[in-house]
Protein backbone atom coordinates (compact mmCIF):
# COMPACT_ATOMS: atom_id res chain seq x y z
CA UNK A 1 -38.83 62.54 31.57
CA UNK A 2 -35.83 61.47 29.60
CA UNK A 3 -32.79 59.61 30.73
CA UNK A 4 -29.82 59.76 29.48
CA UNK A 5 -27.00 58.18 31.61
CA UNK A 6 -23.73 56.26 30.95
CA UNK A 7 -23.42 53.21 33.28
CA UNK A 8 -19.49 51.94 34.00
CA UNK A 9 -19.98 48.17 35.62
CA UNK A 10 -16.99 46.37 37.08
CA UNK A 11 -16.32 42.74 38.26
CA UNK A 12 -13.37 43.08 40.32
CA UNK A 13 -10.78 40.66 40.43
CA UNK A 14 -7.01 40.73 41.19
CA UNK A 15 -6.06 38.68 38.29
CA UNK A 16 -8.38 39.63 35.82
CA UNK A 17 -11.16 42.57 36.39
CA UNK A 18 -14.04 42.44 33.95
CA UNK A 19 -15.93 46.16 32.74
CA UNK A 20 -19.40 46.82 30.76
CA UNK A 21 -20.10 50.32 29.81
CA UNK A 22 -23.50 50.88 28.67
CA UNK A 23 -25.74 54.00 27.37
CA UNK A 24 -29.12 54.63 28.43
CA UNK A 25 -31.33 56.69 26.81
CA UNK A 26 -34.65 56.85 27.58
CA UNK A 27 -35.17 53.04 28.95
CA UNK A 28 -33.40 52.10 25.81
CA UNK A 29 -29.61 50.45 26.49
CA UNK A 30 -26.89 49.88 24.25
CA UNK A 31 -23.34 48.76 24.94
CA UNK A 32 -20.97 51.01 24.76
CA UNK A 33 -17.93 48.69 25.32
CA UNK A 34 -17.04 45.77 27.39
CA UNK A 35 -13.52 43.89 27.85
CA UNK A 36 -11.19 43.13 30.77
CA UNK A 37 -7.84 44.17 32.65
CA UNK A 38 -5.44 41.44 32.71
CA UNK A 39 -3.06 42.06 35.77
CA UNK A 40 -1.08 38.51 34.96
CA UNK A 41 2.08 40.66 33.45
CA UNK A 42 2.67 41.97 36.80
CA UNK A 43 4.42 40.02 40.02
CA UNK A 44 3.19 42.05 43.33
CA UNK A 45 0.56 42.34 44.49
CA UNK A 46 0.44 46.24 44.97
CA UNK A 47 1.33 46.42 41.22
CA UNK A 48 -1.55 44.51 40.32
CA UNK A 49 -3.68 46.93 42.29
CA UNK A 50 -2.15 49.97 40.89
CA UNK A 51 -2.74 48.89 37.31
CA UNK A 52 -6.09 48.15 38.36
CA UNK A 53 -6.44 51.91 39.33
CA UNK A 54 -4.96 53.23 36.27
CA UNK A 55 -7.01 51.09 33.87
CA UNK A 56 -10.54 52.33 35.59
CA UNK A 57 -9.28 55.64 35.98
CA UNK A 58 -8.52 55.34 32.46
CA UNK A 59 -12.08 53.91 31.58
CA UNK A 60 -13.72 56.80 34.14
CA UNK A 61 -11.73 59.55 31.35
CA UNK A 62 -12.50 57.93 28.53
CA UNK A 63 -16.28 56.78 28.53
CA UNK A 64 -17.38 59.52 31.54
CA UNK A 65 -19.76 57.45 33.48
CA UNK A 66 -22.20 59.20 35.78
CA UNK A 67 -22.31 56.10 37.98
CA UNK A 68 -20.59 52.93 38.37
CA UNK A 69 -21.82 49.76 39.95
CA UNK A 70 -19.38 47.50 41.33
CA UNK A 71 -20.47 43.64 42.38
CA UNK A 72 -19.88 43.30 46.14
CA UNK A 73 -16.85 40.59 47.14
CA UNK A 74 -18.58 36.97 48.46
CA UNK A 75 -17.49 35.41 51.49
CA UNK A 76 -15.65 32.18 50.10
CA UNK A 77 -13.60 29.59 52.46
CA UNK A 78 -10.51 31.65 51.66
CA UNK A 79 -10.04 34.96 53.94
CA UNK A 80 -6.99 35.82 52.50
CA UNK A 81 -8.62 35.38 48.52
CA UNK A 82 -11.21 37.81 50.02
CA UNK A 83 -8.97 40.13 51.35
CA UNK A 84 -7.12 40.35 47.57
CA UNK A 85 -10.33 40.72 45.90
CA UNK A 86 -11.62 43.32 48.61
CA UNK A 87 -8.34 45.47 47.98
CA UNK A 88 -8.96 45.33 43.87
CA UNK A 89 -12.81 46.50 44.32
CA UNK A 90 -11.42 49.56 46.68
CA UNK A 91 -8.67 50.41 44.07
CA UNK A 92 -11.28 50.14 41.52
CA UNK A 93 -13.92 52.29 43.87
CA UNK A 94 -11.14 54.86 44.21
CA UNK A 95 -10.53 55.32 40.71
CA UNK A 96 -14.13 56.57 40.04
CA UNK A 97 -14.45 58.03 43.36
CA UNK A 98 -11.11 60.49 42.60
CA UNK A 99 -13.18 61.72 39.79
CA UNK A 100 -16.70 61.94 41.52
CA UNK A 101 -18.48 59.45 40.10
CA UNK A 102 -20.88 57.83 42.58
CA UNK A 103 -20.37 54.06 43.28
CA UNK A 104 -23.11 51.68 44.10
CA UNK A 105 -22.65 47.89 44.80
CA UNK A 106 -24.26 44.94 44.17
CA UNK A 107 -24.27 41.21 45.79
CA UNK A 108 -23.14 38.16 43.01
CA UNK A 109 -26.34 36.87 43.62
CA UNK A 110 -28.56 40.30 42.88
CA UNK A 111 -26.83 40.82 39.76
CA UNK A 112 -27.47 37.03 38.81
CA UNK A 113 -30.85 37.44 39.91
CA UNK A 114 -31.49 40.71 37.89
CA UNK A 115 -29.86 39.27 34.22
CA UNK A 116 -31.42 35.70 34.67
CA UNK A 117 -34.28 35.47 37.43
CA UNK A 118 -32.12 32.99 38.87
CA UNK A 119 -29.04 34.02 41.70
CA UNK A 120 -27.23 30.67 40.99
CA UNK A 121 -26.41 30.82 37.60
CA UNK A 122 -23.48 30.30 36.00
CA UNK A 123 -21.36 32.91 34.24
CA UNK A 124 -22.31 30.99 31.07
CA UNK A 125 -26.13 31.49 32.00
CA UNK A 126 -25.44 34.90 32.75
CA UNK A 127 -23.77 35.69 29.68
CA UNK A 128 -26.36 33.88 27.37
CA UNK A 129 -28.93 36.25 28.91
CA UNK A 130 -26.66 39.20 27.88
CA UNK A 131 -26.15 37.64 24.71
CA UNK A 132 -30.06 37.57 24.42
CA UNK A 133 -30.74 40.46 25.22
CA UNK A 134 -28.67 42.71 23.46
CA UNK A 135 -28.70 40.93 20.37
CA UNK A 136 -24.93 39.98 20.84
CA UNK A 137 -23.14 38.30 17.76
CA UNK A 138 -19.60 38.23 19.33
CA UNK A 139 -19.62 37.05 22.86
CA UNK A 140 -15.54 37.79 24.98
CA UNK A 141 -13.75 35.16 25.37
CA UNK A 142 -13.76 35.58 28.77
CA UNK A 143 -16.42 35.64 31.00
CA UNK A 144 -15.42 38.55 33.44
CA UNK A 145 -15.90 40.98 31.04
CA UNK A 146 -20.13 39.68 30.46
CA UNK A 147 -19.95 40.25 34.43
CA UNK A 148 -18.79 43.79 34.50
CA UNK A 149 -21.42 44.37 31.95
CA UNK A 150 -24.08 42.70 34.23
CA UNK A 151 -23.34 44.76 36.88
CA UNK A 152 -23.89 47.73 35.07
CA UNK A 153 -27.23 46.41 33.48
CA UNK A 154 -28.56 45.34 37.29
CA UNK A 155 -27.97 49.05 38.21
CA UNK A 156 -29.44 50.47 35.37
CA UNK A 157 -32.69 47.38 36.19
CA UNK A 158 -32.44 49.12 39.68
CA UNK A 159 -33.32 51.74 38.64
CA UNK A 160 -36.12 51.32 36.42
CA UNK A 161 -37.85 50.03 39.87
CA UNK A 162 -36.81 52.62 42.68
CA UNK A 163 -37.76 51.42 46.16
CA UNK A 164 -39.95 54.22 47.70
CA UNK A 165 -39.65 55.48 51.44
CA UNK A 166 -42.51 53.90 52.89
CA UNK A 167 -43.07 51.88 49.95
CA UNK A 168 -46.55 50.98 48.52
CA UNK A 169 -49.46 48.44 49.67
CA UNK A 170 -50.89 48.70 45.82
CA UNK A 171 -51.00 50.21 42.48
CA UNK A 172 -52.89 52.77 43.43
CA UNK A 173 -50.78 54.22 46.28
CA UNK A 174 -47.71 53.46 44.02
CA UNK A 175 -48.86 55.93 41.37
CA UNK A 176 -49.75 58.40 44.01
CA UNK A 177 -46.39 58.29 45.21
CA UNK A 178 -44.81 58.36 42.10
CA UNK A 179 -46.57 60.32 39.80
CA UNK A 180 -43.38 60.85 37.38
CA UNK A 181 -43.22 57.13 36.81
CA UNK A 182 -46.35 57.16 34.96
CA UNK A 183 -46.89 57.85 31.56
């Protein structure tokens, strides 16, 4: 079976939301494009969230994703911090949802965990990974935009290994189960 899908990962953020489009065609990735929306030119809050909208909606119409993946906000000690960057990932969510593209999210520490083994690292570490494994020459300049692109790579990870129903004791009831998966 071959798949081909177009992955749109985002790392929200009020002030500055990072994005990763990638291609996948059959298990192999390539990035499409990566980068990230700077909201610092604007004074309100609600503006900030409205350019938000129009910049994914603008990334939904120009690379067509078939499914975006969105890390999760983290509890921090701020509420109110949480309650900005909450408000950016549903502006964000709505963006793709208005034009039917289904959302999944991710915790920090999953996507971490998927790019480096490790759910602590840095956004150096994870970026070095990407860097790695894509054969990067260029890295961004700034780090948001290697963390949109990890969220879309930890979907696409997800699902390369697809959690059955009842899941499986061993091998042998795994291939049962999923008889497509094996080639």
């Amino acid at each position: 079976m071959i798949i081909k899908k177009t992955i749109l990962g985002i790392d929200p953020g009020t002030n500055i939301m990072g994005y990763g489009v990638i291609q996948v065609n059959d298990n192999k990735v390539s990035i499409i494009t990566l980068g990230v929306v700077k909201t610092s030119g604007f004074t309100g809050h609600y503006q900030k969230l409205s350019h938000i909208f129009d910049r994914t909606l603008y990334l939904v119409d120009e690379y067509k994703p078939d499914e975006t993946a969105l890390e999760a906000p983290f509890f921090g000690k701020n509420v109110q911090s949480m309650l900005k960057l909450g408000r950016a990932q549903g502006v964000a969510m709505a963006a793709s949802l208005y034009r039917g593209v289904p959302i999944f999210e991710y915790a920090p520490l999953r996507i971490k965990q998927a790019i480096t083994g490790n759910g602590a690292s840095s956004k150096e570490q994870v970026a070095y990974f990407l860097k790695q494994m894509f054969g990067m020459t260029i890295m961004p300049s700034d780090l948001d935009a290697t963390d949109g692109l990890a969220a879309a790579v930890c979907h696409y990870l997800q699902m390369k290994n697809p959690v059955t129903e009842k899941g499986a004791k061993n091998w042998e009831e795994y291939i049962r189960k999923n008889p497509d998966r094996v080639k």
